[in-house]
N, C-alpha and C. Protein backbone atom coordinates (compact mmCIF):
# COMPACT_ATOMS: atom_id res chain seq x y z
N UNK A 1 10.55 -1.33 10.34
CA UNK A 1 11.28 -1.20 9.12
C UNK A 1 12.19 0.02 9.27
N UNK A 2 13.48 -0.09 8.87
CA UNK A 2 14.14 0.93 9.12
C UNK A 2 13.96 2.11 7.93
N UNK A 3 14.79 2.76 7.96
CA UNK A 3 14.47 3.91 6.88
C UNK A 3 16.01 4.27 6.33
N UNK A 4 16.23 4.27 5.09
CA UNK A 4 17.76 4.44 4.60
C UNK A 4 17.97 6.12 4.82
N UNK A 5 18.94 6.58 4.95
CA UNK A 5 19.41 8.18 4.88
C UNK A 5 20.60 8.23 4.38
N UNK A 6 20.24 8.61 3.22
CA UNK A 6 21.47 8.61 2.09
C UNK A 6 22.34 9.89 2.08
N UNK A 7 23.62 9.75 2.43
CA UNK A 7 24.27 10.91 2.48
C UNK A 7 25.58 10.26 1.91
N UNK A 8 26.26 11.76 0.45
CA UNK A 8 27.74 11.41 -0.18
C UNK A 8 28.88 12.32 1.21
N UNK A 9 29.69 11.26 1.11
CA UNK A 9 30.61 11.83 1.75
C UNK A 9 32.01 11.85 0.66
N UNK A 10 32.97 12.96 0.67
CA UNK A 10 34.03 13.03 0.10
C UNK A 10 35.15 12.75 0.65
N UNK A 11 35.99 11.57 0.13
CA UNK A 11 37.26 10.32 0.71
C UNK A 11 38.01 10.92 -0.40
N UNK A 12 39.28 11.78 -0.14
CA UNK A 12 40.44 11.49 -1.40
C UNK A 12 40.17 11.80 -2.68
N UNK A 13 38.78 12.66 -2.56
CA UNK A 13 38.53 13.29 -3.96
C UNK A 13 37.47 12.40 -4.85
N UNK A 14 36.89 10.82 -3.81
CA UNK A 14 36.10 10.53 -4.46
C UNK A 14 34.86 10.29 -3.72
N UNK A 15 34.07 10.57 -3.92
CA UNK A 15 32.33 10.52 -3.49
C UNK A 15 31.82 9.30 -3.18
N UNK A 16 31.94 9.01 -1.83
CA UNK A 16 31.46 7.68 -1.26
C UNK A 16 30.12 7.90 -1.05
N UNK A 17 29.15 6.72 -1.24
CA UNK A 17 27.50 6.84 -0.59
C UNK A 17 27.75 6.31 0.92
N UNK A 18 26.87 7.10 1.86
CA UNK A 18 27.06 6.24 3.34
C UNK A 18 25.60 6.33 3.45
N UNK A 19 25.25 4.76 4.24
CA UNK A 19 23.88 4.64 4.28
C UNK A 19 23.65 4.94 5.89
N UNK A 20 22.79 5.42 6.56
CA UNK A 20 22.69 5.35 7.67
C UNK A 20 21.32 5.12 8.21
N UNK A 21 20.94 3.97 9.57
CA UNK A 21 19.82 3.70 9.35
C UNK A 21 18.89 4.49 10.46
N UNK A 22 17.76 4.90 10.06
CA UNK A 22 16.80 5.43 11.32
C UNK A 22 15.71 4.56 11.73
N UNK A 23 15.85 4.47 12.76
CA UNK A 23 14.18 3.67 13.75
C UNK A 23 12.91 4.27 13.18
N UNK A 24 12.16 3.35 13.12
CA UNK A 24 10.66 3.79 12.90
C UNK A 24 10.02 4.71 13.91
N UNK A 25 9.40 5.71 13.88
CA UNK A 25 8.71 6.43 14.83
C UNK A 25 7.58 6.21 14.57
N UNK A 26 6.55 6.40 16.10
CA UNK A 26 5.12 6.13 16.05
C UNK A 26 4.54 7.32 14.98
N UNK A 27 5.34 8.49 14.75
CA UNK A 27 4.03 9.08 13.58
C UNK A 27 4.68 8.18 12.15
N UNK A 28 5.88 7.81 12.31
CA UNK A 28 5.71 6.58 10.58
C UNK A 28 4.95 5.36 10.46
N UNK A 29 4.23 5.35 11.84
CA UNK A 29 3.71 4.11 11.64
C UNK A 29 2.06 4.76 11.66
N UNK A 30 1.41 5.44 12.06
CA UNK A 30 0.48 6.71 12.43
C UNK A 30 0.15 6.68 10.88
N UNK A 31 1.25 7.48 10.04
CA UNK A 31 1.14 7.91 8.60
C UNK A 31 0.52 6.47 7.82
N UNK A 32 1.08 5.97 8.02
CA UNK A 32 1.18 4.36 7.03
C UNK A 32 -0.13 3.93 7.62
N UNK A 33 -0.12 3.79 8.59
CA UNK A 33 -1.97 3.17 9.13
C UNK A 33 -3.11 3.53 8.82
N UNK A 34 -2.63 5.30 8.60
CA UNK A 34 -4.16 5.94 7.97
C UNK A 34 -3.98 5.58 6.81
N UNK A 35 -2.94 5.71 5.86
CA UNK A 35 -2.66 5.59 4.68
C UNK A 35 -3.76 4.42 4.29
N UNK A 36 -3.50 3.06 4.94
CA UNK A 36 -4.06 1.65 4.92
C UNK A 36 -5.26 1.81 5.03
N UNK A 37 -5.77 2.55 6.29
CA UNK A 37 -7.47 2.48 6.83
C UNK A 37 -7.79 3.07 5.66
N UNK A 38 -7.24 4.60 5.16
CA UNK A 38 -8.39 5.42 3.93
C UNK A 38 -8.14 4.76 2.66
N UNK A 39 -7.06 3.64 2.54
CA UNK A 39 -7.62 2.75 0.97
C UNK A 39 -8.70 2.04 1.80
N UNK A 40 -8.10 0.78 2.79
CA UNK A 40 -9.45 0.34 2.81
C UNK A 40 -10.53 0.38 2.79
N UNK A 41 -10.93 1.99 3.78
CA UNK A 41 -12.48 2.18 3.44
C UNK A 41 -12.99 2.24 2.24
N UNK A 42 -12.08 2.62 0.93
CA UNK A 42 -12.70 2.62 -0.55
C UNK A 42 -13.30 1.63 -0.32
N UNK A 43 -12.24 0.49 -0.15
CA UNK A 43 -12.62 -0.50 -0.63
C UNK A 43 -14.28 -1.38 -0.09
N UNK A 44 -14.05 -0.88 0.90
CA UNK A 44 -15.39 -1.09 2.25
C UNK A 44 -16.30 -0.68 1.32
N UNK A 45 -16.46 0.62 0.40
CA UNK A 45 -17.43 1.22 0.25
C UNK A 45 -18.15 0.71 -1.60
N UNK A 46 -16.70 0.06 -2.23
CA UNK A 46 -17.34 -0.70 -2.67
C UNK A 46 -17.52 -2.37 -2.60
N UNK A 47 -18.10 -2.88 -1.55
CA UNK A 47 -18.28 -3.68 -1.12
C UNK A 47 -17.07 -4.94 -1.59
N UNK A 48 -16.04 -4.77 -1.35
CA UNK A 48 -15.11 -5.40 -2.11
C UNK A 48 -14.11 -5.83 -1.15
N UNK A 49 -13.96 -5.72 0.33
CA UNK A 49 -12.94 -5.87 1.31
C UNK A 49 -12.61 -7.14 1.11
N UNK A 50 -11.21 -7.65 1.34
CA UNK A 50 -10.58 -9.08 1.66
C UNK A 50 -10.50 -9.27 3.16
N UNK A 51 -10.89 -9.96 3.79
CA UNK A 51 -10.70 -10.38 4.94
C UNK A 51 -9.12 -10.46 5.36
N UNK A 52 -8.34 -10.73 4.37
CA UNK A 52 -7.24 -10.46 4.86
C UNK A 52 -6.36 -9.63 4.85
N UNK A 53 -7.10 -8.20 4.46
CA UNK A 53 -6.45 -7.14 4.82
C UNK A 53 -6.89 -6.60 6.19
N UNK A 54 -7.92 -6.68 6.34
CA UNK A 54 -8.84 -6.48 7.94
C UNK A 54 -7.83 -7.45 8.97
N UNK A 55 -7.32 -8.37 8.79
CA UNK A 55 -6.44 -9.43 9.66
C UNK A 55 -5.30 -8.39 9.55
N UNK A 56 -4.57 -8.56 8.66
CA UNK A 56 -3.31 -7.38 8.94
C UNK A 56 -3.16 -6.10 9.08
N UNK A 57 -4.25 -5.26 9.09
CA UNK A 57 -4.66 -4.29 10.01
C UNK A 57 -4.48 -4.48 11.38
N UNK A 58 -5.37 -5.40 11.73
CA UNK A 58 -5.40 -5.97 12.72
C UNK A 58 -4.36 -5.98 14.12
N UNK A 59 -3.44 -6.69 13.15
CA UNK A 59 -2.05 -7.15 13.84
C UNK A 59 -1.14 -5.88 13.61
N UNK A 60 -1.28 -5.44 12.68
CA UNK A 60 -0.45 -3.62 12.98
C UNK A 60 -0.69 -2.95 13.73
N UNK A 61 -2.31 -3.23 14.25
CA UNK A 61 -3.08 -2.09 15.78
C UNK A 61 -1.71 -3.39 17.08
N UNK A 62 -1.84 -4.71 16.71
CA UNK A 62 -1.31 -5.10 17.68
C UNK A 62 -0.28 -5.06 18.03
N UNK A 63 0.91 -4.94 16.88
CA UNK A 63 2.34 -4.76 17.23
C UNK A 63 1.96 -3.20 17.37
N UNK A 64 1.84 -2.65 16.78
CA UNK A 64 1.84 -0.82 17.22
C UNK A 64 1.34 -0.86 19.32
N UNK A 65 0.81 -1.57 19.56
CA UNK A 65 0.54 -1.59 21.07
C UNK A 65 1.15 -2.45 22.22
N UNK A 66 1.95 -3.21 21.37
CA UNK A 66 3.32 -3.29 22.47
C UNK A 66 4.52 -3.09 21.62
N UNK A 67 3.91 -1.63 21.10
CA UNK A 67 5.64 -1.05 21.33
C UNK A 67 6.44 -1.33 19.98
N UNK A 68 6.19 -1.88 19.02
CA UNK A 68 6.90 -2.82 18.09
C UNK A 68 6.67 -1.66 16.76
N UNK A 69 6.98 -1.07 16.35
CA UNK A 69 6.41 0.20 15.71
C UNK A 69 7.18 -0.13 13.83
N UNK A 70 8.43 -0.84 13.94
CA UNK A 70 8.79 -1.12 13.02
C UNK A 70 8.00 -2.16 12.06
N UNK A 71 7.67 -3.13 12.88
CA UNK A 71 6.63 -4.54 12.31
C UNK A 71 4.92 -3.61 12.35
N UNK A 72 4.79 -2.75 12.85
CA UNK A 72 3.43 -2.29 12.92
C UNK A 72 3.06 -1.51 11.48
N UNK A 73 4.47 -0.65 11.31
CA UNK A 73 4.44 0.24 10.00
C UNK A 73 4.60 -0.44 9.02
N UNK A 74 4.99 -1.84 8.91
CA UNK A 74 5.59 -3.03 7.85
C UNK A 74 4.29 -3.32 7.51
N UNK A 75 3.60 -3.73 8.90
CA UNK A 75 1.78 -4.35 8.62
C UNK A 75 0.98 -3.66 7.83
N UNK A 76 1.26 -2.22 8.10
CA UNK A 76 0.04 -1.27 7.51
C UNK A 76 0.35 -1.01 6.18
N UNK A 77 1.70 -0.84 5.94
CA UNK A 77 2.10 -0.80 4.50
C UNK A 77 1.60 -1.97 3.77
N UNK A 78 1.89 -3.33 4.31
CA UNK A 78 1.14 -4.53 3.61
C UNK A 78 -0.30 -4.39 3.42
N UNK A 79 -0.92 -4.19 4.48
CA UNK A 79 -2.59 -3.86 4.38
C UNK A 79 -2.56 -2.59 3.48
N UNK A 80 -2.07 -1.60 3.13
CA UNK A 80 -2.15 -0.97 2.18
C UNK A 80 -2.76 -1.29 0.81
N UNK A 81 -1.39 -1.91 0.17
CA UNK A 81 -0.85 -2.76 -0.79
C UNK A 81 -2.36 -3.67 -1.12
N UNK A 82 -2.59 -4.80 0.16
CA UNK A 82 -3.53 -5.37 -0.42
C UNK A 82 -4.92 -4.52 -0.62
N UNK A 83 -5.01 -3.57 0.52
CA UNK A 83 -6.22 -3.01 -0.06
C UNK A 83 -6.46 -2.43 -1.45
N UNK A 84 -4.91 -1.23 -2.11
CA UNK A 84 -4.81 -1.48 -3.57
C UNK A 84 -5.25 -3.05 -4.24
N UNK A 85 -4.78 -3.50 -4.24
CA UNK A 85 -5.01 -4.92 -4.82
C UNK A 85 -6.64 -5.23 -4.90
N UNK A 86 -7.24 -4.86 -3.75
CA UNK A 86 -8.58 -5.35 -4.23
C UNK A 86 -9.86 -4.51 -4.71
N UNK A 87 -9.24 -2.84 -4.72
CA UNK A 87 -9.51 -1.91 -5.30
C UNK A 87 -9.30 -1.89 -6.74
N UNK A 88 -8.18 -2.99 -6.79
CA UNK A 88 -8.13 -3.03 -8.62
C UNK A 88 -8.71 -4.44 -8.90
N UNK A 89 -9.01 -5.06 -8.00
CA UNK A 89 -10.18 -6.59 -8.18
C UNK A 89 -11.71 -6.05 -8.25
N UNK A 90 -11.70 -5.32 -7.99
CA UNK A 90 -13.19 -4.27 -7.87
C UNK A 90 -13.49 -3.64 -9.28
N UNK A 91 -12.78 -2.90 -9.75
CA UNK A 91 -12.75 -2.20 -10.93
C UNK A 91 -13.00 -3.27 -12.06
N UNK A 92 -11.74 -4.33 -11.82
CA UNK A 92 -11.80 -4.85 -13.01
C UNK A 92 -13.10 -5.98 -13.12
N UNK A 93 -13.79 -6.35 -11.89
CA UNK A 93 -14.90 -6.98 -11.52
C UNK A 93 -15.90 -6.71 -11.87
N UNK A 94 -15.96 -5.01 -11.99
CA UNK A 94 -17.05 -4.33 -12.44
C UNK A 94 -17.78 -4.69 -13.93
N UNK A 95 -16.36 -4.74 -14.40
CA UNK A 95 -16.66 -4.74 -16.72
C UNK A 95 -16.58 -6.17 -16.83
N UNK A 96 -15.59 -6.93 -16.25
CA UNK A 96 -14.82 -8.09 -16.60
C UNK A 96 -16.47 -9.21 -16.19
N UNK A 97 -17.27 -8.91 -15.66
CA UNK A 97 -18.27 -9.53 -14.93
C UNK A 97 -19.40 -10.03 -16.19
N UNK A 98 -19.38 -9.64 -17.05
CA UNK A 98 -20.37 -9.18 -18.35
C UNK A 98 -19.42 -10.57 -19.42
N UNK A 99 -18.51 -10.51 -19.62
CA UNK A 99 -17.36 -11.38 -20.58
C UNK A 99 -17.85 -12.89 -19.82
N UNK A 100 -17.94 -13.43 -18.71
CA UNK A 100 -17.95 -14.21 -17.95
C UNK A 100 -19.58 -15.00 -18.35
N UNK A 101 -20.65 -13.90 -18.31
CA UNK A 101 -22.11 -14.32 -18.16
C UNK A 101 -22.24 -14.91 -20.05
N UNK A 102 -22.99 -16.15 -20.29
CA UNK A 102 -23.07 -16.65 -21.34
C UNK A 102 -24.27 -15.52 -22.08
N UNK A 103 -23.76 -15.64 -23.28
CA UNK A 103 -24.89 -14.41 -23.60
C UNK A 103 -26.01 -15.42 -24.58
């Protein structure tokens, strides 16, 4: 994933935006992976993991190891995301579980 770098440049007195793009580096993909692993483990810990965030983990260790660092940091950000997601399937699982049981 590239990364935008926003810089105004001045044309004729008026303030142009120029976008310019930067390559992913292995510590942006480094950052984003732990980012992913330390939601997931919440989620590990309350027994709540999706299997398919463990899959796209997965495949972020795999593009991150040949080299592919842009699709690796894309992966981990997604495995992020879902691990949020089932950190808030957890919570709301917790109360929402009680409404469900016939009383």
């Amino acid at each position: 994933m590239y990364k935008r770098i926003f810089t105004v440049i001045l044309v004729g007195g008026w303030l142009l935006p120029v976008y310019a793009q930067a390559e992913t580096t292995v510590e942006d993909y480094v950052a984003a992976h732990e980012a992913a692993l330390e939601t997931h483990e919440k989620v590990v810990e309350r027994k709540h993991q999706w299997t398919t965030t463990i899959d796209v983990l997965q495949a972020s260790e795999e593009a991150a190891e040949a080299g592919n660092f842009e699709e690796a940091e894309a992966l981990s950000i997604k495995a992020k995301k879902l691990a949020k997601q089932a950190l808030k399937q957890a919570k709301d699982e917790k109360d929402l579980w009680r409404t469900r049981v016939p009383q």
